[in-house]
C-alpha atoms as a PDB file:
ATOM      1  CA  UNK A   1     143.666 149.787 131.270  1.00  0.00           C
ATOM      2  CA  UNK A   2     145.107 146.643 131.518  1.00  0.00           C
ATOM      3  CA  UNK A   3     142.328 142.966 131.625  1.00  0.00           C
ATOM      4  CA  UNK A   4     143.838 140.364 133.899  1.00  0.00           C
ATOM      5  CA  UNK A   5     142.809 137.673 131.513  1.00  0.00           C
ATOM      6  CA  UNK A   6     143.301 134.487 133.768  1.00  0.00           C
ATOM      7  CA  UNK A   7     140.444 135.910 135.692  1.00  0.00           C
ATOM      8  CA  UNK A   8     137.738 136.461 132.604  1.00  0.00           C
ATOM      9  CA  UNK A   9     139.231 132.984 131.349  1.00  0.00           C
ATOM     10  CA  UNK A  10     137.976 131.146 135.055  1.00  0.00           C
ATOM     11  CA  UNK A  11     134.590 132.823 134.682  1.00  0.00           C
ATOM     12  CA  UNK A  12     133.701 132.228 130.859  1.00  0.00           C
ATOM     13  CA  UNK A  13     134.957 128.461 131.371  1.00  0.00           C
ATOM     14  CA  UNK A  14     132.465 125.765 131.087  1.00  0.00           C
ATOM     15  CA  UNK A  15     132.518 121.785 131.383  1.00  0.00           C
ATOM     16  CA  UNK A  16     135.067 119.766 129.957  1.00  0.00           C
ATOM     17  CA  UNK A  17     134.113 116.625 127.450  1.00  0.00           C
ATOM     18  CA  UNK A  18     135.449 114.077 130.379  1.00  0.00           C
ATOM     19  CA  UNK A  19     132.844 116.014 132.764  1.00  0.00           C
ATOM     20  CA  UNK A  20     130.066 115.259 130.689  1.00  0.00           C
ATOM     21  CA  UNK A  21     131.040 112.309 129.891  1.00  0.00           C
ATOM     22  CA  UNK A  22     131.459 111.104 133.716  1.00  0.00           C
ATOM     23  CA  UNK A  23     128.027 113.099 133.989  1.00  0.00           C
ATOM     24  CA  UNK A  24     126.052 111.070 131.677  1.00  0.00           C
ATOM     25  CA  UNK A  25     127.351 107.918 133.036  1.00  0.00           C
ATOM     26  CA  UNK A  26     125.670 108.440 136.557  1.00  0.00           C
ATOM     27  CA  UNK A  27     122.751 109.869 135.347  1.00  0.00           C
ATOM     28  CA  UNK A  28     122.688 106.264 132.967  1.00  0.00           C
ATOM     29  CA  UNK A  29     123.125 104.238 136.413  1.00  0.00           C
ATOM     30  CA  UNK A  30     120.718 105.934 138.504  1.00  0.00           C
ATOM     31  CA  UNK A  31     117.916 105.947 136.086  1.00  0.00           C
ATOM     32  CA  UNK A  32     119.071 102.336 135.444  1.00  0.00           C
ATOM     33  CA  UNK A  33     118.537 101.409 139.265  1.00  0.00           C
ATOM     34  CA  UNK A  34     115.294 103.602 139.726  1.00  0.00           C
ATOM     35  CA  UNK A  35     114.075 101.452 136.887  1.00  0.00           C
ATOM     36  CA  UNK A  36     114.521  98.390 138.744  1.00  0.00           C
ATOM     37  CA  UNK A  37     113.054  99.469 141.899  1.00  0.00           C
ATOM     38  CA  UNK A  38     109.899 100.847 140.350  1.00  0.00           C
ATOM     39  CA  UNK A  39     109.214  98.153 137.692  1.00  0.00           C
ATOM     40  CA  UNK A  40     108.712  95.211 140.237  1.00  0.00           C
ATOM     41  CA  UNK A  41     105.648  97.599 142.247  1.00  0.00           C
ATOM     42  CA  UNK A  42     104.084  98.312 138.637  1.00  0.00           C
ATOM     43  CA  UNK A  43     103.918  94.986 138.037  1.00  0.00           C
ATOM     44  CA  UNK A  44     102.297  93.946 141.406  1.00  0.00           C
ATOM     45  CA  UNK A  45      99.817  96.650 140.846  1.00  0.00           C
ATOM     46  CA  UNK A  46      98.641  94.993 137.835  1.00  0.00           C
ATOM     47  CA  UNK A  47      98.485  91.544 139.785  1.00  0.00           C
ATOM     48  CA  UNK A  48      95.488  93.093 141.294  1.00  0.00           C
ATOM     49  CA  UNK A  49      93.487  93.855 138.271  1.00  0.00           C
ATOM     50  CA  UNK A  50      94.555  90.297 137.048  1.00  0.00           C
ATOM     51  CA  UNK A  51      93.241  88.412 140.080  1.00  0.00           C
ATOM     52  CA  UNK A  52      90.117  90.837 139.963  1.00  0.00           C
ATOM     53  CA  UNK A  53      88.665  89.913 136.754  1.00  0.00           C
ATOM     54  CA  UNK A  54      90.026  85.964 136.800  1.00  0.00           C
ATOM     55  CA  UNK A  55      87.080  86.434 139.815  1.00  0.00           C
ATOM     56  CA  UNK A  56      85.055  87.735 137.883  1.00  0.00           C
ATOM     57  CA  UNK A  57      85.636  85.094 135.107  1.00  0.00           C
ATOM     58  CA  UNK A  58      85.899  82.097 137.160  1.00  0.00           C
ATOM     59  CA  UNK A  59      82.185  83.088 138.812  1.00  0.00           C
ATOM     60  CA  UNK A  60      80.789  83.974 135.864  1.00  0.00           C
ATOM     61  CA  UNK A  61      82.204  79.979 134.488  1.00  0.00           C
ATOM     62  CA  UNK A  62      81.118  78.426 137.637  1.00  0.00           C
ATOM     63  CA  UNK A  63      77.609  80.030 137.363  1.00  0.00           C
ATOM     64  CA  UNK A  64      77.131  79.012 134.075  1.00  0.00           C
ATOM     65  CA  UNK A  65      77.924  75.301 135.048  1.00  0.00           C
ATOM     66  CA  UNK A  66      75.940  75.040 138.006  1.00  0.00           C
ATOM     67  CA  UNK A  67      72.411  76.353 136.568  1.00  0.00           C
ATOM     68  CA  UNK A  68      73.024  72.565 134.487  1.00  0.00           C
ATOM     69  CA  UNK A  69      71.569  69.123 135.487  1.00  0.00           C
ATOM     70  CA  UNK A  70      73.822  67.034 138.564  1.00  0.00           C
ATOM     71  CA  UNK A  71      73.962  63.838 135.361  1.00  0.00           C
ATOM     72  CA  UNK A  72      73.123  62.794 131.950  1.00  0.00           C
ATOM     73  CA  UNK A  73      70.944  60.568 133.964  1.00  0.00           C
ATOM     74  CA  UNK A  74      69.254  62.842 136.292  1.00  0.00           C
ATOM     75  CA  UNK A  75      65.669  64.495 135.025  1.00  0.00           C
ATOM     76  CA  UNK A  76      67.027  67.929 133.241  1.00  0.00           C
ATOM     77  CA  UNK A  77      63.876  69.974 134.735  1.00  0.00           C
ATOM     78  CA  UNK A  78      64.173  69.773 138.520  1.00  0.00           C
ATOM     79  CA  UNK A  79      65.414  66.789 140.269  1.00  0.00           C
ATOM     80  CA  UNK A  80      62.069  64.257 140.317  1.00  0.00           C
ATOM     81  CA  UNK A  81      64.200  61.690 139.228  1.00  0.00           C
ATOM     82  CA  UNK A  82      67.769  61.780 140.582  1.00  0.00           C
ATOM     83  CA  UNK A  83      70.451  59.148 138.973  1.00  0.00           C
ATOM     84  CA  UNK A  84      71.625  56.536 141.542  1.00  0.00           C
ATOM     85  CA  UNK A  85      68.214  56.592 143.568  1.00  0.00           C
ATOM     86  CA  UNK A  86      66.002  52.840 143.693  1.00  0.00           C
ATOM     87  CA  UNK A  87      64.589  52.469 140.223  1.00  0.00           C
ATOM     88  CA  UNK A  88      66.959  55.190 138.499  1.00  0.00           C
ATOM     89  CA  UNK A  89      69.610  54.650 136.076  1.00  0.00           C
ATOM     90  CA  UNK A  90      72.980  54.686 137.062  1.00  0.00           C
ATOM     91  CA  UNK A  91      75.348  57.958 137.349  1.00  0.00           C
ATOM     92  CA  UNK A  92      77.957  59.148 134.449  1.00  0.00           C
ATOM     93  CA  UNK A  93      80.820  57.029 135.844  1.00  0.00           C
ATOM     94  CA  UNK A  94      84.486  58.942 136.674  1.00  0.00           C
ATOM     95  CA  UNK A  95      86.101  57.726 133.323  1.00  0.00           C
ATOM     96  CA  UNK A  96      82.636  59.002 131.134  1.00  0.00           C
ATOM     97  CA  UNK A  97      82.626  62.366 132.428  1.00  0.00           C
ATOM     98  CA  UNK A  98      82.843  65.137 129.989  1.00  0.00           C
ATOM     99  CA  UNK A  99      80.761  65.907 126.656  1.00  0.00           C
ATOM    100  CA  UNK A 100      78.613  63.546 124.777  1.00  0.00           C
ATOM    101  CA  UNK A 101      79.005  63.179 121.241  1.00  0.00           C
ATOM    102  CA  UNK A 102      78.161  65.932 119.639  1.00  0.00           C
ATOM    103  CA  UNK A 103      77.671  67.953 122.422  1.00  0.00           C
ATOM    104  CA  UNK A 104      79.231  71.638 121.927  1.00  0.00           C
ATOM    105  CA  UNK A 105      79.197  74.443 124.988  1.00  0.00           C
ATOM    106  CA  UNK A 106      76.317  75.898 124.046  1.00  0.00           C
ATOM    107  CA  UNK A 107      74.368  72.243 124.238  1.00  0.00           C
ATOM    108  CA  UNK A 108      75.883  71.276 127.136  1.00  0.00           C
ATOM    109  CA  UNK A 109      72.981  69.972 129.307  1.00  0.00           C
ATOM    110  CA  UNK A 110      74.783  68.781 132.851  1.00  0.00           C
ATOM    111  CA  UNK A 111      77.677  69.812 134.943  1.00  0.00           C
ATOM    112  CA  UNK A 112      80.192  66.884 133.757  1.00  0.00           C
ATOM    113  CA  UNK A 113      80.101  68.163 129.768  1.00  0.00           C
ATOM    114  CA  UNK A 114      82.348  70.884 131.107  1.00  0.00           C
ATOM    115  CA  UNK A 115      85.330  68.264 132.459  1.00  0.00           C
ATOM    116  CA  UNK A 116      88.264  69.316 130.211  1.00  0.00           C
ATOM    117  CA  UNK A 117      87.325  72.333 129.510  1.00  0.00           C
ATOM    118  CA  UNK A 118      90.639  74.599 128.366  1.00  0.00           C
ATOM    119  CA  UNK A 119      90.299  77.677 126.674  1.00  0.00           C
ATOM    120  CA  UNK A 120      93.919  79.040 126.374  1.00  0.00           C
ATOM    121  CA  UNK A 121      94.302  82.310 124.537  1.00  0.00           C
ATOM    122  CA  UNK A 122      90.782  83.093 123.677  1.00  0.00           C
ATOM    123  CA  UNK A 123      88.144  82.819 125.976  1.00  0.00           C
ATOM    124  CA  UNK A 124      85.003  81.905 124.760  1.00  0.00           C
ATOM    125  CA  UNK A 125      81.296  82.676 126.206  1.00  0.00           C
ATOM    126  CA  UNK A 126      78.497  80.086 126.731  1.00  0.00           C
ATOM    127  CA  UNK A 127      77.064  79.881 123.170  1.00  0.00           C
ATOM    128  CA  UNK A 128      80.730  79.188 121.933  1.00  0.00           C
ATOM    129  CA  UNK A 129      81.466  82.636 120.405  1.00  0.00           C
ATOM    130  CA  UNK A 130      84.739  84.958 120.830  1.00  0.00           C
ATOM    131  CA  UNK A 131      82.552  87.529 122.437  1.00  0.00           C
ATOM    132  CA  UNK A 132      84.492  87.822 125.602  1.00  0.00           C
ATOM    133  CA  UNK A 133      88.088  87.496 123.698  1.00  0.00           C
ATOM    134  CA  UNK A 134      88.858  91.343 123.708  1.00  0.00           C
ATOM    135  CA  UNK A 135      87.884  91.591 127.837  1.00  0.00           C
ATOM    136  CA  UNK A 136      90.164  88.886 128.545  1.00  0.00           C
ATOM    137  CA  UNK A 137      93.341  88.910 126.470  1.00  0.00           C
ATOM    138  CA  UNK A 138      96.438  86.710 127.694  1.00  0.00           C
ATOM    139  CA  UNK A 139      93.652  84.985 130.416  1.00  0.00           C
ATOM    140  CA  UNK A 140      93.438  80.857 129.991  1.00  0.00           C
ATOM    141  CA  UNK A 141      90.672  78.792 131.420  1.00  0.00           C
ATOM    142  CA  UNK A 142      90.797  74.852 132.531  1.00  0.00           C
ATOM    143  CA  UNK A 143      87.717  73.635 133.862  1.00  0.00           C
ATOM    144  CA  UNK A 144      87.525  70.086 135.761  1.00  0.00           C
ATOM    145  CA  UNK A 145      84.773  67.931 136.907  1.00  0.00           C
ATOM    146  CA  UNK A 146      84.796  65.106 139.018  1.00  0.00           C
ATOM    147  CA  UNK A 147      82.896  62.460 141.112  1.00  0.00           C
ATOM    148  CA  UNK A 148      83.586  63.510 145.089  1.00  0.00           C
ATOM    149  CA  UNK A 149      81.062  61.820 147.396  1.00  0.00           C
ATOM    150  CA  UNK A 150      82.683  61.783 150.563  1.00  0.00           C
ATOM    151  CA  UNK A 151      83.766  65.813 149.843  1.00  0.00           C
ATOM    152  CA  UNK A 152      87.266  65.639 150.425  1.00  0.00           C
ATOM    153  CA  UNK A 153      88.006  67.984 147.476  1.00  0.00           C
ATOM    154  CA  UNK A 154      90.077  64.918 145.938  1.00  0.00           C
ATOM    155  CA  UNK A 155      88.831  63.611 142.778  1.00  0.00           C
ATOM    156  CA  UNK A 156      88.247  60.146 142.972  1.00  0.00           C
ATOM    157  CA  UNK A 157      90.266  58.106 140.371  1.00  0.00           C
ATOM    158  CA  UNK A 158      88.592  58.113 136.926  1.00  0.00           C
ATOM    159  CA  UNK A 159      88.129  54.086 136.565  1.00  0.00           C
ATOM    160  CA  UNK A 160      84.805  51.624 136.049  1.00  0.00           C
ATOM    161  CA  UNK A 161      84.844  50.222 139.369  1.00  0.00           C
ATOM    162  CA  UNK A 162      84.544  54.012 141.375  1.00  0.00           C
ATOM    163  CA  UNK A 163      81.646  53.992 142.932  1.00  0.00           C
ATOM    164  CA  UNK A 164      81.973  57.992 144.253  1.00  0.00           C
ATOM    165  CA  UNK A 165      79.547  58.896 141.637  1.00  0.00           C
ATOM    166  CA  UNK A 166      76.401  59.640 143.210  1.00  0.00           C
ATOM    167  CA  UNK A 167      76.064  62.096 146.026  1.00  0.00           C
ATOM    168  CA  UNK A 168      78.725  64.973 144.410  1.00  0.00           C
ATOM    169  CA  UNK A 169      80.519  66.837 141.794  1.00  0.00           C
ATOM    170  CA  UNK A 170      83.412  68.557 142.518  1.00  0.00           C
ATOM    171  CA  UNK A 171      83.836  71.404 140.019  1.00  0.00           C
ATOM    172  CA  UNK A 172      87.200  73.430 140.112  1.00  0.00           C
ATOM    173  CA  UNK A 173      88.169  75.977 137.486  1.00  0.00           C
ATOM    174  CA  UNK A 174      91.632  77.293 136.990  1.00  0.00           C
ATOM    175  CA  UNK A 175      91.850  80.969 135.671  1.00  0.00           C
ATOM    176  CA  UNK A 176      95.254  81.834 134.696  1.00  0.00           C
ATOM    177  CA  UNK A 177      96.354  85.448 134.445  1.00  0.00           C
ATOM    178  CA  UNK A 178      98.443  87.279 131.587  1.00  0.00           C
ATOM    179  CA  UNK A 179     101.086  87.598 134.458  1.00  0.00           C
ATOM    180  CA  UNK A 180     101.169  83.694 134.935  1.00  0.00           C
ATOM    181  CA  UNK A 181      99.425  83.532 138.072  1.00  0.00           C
ATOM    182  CA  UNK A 182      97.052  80.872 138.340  1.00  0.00           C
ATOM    183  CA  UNK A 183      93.667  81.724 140.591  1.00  0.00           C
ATOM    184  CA  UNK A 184      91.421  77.634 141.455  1.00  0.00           C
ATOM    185  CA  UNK A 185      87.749  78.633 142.118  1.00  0.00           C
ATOM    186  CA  UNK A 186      86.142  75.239 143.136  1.00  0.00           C
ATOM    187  CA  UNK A 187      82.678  74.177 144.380  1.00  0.00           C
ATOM    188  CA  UNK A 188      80.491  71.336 144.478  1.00  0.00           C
ATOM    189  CA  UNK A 189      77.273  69.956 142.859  1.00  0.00           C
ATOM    190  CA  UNK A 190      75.008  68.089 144.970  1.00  0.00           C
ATOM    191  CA  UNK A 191      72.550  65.552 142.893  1.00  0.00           C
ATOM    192  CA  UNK A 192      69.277  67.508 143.704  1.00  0.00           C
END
């Protein structure tokens, strides 16, 4: 009985180190390129739960500053006496706005005590604590508040002689995302 051994040697033979080699090296550049093409639609798919809860953040900011007073000036309980009105004093000018002295968040007592508001990596609730810093990691917060009495969204310049004080705030808050996307929530303050 005689073996033809070049035909067991063809059957038994397996890849050779240059095979694997080349092998490895496309499976390397199509995982690399699969990679590419997924990682952009993960990343949009977070944008979405980003921009939700910057929503719900900026609301929840906004609602927080609007249940406050129109001035300093104006009566804190209701609106019987309005700043700017006949025998009232005056409205917080554009270059006062922001807190008084001594004034922290949770004393704030009218909507311009929030102008310059900027809470960058923690974000703080209303009585000034860290309680919301674990919900809203990598989020920032800018708040601004200006005089806009002919509501043209345009803040009117912050000097003495503006007399745009009266009628309107205009209240914007910026809510930036961990992805760097920024999200302006804005609304206005009548003095009532």
């Amino acid at each position: 009985m005689r073996y033809n051994y070049s035909k067991l040697k063809r059957i038994n033979s397996g890849f050779t180190l240059i095979e694997t080699v080349v092998g490895i090296v496309v499976l390397a550049i199509s995982f690399s390129v699969i990679t590419t093409l997924i990682y952009p639609i993960v990343e949009q798919s977070a944008d979405q739960l980003h921009q939700v809860k910057a929503a719900e953040l900026g609301q929840s900011m906004l609602n927080e500053i609007q249940n406050k007073a129109f001035d300093e000036n104006s009566d804190k309980t209701g609106g019987v006496i309005r700043c700017g009105e006949v025998s009232a004093p005056i409205c917080t000018l554009n270059n006062s706005l922001g807190s008084d002295i001594g004034e922290s968040r949770e004393s704030y007592d009218d909507v311009d005590d929030y102008d310059d508001i900027n809470h960058g990596d923690e974000i703080q609730g209303s009585l000034n604590d860290n309680s919301l810093a674990d919900l809203y990691v990598g989020y920032s917060v800018d708040v601004s508040v200006c005089n806009d009495g002919d509501y043209d969204g345009v803040c009117s310049a912050k000097v003495i002689s503006n007399t745009d004080n009266s009628t309107a705030k205009l209240i914007t808050v910026t809510i930036r995302t961990p992805t760097g996307f920024d999200i302006q929530f804005s609304t206005y303050r009548a003095n009532f």
